[in-house]
PDB file of N, CA and C in Angstrom:
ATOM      1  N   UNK A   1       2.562  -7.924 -18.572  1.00  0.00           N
ATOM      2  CA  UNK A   1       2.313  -7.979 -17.140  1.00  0.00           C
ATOM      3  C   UNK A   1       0.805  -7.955 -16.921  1.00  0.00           C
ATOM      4  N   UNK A   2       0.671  -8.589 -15.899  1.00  0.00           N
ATOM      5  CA  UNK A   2      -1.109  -8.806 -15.801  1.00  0.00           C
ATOM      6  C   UNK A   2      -1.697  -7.896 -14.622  1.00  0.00           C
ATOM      7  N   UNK A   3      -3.163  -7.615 -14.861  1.00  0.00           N
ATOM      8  CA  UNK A   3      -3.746  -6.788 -13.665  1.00  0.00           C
ATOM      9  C   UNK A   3      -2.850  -7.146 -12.355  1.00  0.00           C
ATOM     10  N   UNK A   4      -3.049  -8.777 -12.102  1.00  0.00           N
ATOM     11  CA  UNK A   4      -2.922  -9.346 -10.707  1.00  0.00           C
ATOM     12  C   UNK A   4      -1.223  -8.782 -10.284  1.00  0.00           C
ATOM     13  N   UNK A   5      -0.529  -8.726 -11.148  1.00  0.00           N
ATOM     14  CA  UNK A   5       0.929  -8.222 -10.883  1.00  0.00           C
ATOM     15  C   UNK A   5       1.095  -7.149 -10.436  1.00  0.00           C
ATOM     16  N   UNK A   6       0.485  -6.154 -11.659  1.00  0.00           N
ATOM     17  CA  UNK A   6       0.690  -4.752 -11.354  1.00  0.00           C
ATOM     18  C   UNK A   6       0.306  -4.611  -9.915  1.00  0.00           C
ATOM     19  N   UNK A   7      -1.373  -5.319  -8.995  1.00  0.00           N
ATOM     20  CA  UNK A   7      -1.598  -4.771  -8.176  1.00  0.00           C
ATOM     21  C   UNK A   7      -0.696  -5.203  -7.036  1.00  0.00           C
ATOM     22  N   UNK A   8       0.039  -6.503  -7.316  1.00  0.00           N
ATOM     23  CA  UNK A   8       1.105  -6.662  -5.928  1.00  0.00           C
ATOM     24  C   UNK A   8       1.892  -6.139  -6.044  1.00  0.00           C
ATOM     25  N   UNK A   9       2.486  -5.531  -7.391  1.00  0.00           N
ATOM     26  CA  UNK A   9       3.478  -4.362  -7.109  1.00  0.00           C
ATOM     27  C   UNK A   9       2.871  -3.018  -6.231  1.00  0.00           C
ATOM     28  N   UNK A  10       1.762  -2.985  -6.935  1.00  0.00           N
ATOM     29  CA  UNK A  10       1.177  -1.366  -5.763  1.00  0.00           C
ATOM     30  C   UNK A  10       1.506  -1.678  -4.485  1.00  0.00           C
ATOM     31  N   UNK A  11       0.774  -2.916  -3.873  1.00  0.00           N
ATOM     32  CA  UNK A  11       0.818  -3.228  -2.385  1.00  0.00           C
ATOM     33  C   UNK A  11       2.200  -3.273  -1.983  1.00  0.00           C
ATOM     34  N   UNK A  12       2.782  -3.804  -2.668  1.00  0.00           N
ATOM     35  CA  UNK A  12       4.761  -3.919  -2.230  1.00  0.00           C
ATOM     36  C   UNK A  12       4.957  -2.819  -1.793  1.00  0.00           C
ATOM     37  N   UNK A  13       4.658  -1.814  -2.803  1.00  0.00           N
ATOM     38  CA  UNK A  13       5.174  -0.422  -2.883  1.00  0.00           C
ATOM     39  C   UNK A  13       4.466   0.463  -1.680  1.00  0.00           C
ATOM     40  N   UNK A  14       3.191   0.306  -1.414  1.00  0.00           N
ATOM     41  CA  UNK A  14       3.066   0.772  -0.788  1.00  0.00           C
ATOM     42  C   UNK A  14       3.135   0.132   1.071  1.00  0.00           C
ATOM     43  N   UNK A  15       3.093  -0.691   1.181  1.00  0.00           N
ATOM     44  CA  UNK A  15       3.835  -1.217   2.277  1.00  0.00           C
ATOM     45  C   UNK A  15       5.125  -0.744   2.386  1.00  0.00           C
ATOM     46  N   UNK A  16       5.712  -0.470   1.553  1.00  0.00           N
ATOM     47  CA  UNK A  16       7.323  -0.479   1.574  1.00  0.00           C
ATOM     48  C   UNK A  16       7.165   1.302   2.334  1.00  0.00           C
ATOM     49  N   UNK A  17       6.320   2.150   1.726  1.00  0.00           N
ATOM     50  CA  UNK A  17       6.211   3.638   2.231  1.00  0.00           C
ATOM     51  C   UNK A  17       5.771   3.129   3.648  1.00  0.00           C
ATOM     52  N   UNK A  18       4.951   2.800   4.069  1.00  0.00           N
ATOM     53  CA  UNK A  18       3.964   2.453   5.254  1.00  0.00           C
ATOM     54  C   UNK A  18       5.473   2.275   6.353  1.00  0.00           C
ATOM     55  N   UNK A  19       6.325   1.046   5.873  1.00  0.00           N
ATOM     56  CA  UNK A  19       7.306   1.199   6.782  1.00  0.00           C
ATOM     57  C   UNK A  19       8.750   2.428   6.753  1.00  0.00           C
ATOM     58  N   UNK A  20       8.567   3.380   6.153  1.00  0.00           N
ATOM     59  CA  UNK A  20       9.419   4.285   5.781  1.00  0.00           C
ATOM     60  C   UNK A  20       8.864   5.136   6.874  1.00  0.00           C
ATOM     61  N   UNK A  21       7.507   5.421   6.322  1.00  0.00           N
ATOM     62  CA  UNK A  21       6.730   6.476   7.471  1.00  0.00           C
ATOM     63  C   UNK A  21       6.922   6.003   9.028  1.00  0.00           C
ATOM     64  N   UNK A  22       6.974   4.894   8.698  1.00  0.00           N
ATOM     65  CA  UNK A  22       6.538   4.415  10.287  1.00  0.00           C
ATOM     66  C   UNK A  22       7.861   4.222  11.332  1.00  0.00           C
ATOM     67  N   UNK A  23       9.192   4.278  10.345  1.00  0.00           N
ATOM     68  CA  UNK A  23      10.316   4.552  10.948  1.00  0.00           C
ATOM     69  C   UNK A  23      10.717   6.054  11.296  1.00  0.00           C
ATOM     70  N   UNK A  24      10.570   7.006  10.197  1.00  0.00           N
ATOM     71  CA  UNK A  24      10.823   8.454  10.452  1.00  0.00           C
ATOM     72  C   UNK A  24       9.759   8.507  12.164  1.00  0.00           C
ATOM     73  N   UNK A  25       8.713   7.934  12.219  1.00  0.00           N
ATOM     74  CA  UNK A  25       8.069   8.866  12.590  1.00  0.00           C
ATOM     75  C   UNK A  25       8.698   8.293  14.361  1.00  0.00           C
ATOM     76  N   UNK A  26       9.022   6.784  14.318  1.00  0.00           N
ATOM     77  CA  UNK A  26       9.974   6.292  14.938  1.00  0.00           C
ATOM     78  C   UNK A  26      11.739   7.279  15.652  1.00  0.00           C
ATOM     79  N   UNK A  27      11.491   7.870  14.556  1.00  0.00           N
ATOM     80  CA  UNK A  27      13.344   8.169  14.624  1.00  0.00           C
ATOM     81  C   UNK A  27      13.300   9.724  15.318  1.00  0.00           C
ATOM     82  N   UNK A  28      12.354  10.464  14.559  1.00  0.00           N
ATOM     83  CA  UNK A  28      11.825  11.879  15.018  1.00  0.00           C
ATOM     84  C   UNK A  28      11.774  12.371  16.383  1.00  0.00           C
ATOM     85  N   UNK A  29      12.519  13.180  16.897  1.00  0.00           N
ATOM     86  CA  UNK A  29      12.253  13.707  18.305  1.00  0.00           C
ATOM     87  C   UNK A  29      10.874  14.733  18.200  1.00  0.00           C
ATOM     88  N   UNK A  30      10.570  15.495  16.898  1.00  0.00           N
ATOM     89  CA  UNK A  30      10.089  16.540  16.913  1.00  0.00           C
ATOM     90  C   UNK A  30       8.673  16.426  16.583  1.00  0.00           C
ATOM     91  N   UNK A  31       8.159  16.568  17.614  1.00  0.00           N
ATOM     92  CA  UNK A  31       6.347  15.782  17.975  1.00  0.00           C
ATOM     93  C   UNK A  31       5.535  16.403  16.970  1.00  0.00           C
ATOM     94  N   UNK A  32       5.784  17.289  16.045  1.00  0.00           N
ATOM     95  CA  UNK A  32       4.420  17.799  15.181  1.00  0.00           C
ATOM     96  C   UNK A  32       5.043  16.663  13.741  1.00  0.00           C
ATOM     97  N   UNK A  33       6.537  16.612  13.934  1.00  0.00           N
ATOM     98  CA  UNK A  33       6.933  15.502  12.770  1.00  0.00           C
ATOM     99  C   UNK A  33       6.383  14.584  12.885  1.00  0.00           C
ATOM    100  N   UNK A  34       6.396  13.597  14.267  1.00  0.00           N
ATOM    101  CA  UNK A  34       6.089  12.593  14.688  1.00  0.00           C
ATOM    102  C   UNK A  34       4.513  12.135  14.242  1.00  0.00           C
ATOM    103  N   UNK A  35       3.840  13.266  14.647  1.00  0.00           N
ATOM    104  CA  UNK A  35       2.373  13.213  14.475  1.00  0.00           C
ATOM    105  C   UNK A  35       2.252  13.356  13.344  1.00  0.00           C
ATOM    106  N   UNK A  36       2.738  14.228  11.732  1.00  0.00           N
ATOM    107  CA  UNK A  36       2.809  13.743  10.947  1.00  0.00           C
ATOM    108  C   UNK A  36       2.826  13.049  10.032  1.00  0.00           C
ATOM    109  N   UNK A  37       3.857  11.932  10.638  1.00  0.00           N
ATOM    110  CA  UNK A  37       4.273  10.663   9.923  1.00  0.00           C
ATOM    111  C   UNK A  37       3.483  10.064  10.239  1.00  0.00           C
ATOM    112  N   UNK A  38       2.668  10.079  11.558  1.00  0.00           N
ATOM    113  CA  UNK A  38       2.271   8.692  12.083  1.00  0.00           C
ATOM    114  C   UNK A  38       0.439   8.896  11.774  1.00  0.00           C
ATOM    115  N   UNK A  39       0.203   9.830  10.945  1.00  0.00           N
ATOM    116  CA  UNK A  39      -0.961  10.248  10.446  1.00  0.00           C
ATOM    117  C   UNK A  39      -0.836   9.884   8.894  1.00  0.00           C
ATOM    118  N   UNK A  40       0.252  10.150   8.604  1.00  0.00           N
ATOM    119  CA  UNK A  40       0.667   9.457   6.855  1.00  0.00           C
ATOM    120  C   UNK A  40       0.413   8.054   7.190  1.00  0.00           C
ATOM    121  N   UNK A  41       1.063   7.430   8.434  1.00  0.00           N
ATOM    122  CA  UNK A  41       1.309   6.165   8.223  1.00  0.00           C
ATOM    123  C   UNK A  41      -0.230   5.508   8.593  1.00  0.00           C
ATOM    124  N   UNK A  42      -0.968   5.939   9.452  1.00  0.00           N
ATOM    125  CA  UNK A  42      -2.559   5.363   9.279  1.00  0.00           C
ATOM    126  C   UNK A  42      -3.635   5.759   7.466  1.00  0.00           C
ATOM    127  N   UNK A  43      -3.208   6.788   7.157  1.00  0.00           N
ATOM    128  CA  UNK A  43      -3.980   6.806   6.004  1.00  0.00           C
ATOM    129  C   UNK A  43      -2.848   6.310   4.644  1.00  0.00           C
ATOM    130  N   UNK A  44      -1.901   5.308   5.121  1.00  0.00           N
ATOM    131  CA  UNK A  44      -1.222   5.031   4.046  1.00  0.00           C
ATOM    132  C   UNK A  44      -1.588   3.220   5.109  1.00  0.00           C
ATOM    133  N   UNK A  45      -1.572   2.655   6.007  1.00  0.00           N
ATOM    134  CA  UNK A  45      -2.476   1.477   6.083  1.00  0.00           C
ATOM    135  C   UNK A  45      -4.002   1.010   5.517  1.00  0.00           C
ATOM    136  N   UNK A  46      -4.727   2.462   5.264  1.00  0.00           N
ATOM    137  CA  UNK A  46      -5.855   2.330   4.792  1.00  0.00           C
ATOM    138  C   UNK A  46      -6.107   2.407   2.893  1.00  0.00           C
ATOM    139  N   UNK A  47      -4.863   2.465   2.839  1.00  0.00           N
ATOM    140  CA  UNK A  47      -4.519   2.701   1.165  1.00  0.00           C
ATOM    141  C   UNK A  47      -4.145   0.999   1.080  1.00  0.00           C
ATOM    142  N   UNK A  48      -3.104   0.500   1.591  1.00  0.00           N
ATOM    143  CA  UNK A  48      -2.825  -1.157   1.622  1.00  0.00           C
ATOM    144  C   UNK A  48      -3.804  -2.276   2.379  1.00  0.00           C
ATOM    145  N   UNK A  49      -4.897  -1.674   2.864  1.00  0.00           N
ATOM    146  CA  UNK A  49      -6.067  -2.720   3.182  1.00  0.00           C
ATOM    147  C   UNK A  49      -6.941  -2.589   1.905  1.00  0.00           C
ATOM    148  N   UNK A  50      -7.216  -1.558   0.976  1.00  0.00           N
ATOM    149  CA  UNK A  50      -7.781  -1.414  -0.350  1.00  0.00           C
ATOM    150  C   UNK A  50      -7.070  -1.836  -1.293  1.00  0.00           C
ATOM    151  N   UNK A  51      -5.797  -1.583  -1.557  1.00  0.00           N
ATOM    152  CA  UNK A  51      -5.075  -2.519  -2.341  1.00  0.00           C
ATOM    153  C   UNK A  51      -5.169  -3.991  -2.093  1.00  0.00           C
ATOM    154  N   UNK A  52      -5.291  -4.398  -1.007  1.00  0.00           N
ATOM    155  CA  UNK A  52      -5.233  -5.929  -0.523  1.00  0.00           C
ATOM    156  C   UNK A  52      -6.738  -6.685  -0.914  1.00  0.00           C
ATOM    157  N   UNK A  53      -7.827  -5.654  -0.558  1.00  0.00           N
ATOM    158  CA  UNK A  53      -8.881  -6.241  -0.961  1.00  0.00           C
ATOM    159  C   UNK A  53      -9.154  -6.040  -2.473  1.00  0.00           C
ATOM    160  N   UNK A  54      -8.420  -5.564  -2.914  1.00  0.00           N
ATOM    161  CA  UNK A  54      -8.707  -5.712  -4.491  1.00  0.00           C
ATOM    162  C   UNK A  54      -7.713  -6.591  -5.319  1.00  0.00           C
ATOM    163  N   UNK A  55      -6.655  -6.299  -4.748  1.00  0.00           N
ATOM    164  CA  UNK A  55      -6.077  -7.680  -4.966  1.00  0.00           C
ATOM    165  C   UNK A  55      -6.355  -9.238  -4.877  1.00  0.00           C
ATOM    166  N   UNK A  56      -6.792  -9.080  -3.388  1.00  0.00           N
ATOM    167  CA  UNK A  56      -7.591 -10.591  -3.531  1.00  0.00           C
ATOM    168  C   UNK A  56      -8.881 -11.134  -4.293  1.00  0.00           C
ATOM    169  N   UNK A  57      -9.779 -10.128  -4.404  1.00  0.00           N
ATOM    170  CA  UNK A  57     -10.623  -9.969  -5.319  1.00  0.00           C
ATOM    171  C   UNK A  57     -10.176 -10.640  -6.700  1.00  0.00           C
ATOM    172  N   UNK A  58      -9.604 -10.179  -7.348  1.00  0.00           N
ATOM    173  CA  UNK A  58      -8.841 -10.822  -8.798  1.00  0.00           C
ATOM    174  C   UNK A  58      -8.191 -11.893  -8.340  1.00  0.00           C
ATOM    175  N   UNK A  59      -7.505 -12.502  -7.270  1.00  0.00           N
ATOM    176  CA  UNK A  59      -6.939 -13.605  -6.624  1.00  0.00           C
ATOM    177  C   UNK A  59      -8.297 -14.271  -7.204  1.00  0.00           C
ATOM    178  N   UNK A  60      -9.313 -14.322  -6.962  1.00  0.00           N
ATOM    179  CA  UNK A  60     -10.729 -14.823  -6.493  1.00  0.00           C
ATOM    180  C   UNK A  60     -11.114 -14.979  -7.882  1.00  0.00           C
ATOM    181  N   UNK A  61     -10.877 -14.116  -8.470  1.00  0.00           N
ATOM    182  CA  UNK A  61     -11.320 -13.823 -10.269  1.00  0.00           C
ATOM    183  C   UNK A  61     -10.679 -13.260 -11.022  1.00  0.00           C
ATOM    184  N   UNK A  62      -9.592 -14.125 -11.192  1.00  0.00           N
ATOM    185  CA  UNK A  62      -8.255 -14.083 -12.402  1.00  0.00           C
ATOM    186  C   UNK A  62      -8.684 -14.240 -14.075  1.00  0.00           C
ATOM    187  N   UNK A  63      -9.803 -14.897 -14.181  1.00  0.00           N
ATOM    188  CA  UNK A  63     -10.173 -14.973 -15.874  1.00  0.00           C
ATOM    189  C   UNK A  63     -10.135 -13.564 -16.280  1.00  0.00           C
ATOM    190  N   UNK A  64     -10.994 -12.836 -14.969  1.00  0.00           N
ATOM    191  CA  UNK A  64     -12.008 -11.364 -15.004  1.00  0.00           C
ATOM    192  C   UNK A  64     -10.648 -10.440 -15.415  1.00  0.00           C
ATOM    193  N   UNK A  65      -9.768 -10.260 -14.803  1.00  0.00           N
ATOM    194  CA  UNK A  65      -8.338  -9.427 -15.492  1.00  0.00           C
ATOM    195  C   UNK A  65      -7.052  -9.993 -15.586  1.00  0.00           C
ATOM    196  N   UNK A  66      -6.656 -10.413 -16.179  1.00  0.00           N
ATOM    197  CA  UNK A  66      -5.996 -11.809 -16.474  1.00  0.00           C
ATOM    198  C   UNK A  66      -4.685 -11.016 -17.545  1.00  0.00           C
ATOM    199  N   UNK A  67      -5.224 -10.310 -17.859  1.00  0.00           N
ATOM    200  CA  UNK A  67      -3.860  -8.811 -18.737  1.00  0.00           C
ATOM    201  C   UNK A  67      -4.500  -7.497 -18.339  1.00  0.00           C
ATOM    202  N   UNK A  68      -3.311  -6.798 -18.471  1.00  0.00           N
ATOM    203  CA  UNK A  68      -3.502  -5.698 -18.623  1.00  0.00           C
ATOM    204  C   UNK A  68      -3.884  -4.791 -19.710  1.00  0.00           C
ATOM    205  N   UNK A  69      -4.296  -3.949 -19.633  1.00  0.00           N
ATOM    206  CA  UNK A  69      -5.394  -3.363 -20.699  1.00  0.00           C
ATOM    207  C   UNK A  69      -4.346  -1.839 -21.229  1.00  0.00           C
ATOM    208  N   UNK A  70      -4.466  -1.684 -22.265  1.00  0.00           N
ATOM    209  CA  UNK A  70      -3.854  -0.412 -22.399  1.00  0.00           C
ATOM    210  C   UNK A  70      -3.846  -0.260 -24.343  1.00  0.00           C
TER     211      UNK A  70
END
């Protein structure tokens, strides 16, 4: 599996939380929950705009990690 994979799996994954949070916090009557979630769910958008720009980054320069290293 190559850098570029692993990192669209991160982004999947973490999009996939982003809308988990963003439903609880949706579903929740109980406003300190609410505020909670919906505080996970802004510093878990700012986790998938860094995944995204590093992802595209290697989009941009695939020779540069082209496998994974281990």
């Amino acid at each position: 599996m190559t850098v570029q994979q692993d990192m669209q799996k991160a982004v999947a994954a973490a999009q996939g939380a982003l809308g988990t949070y963003s439903n609880f916090a949706l579903a929740t009557q109980d406003q300190s929950a609410k505020q909670m979630f919906e505080d996970m769910s802004a510093d878990l958008q700012r986790h998938v705009a860094v995944l995204n720009s590093r992802l595209h980054y290697l989009e941009s320069n695939n020779g540069l990690n082209s496998t994974s290293q281990g």
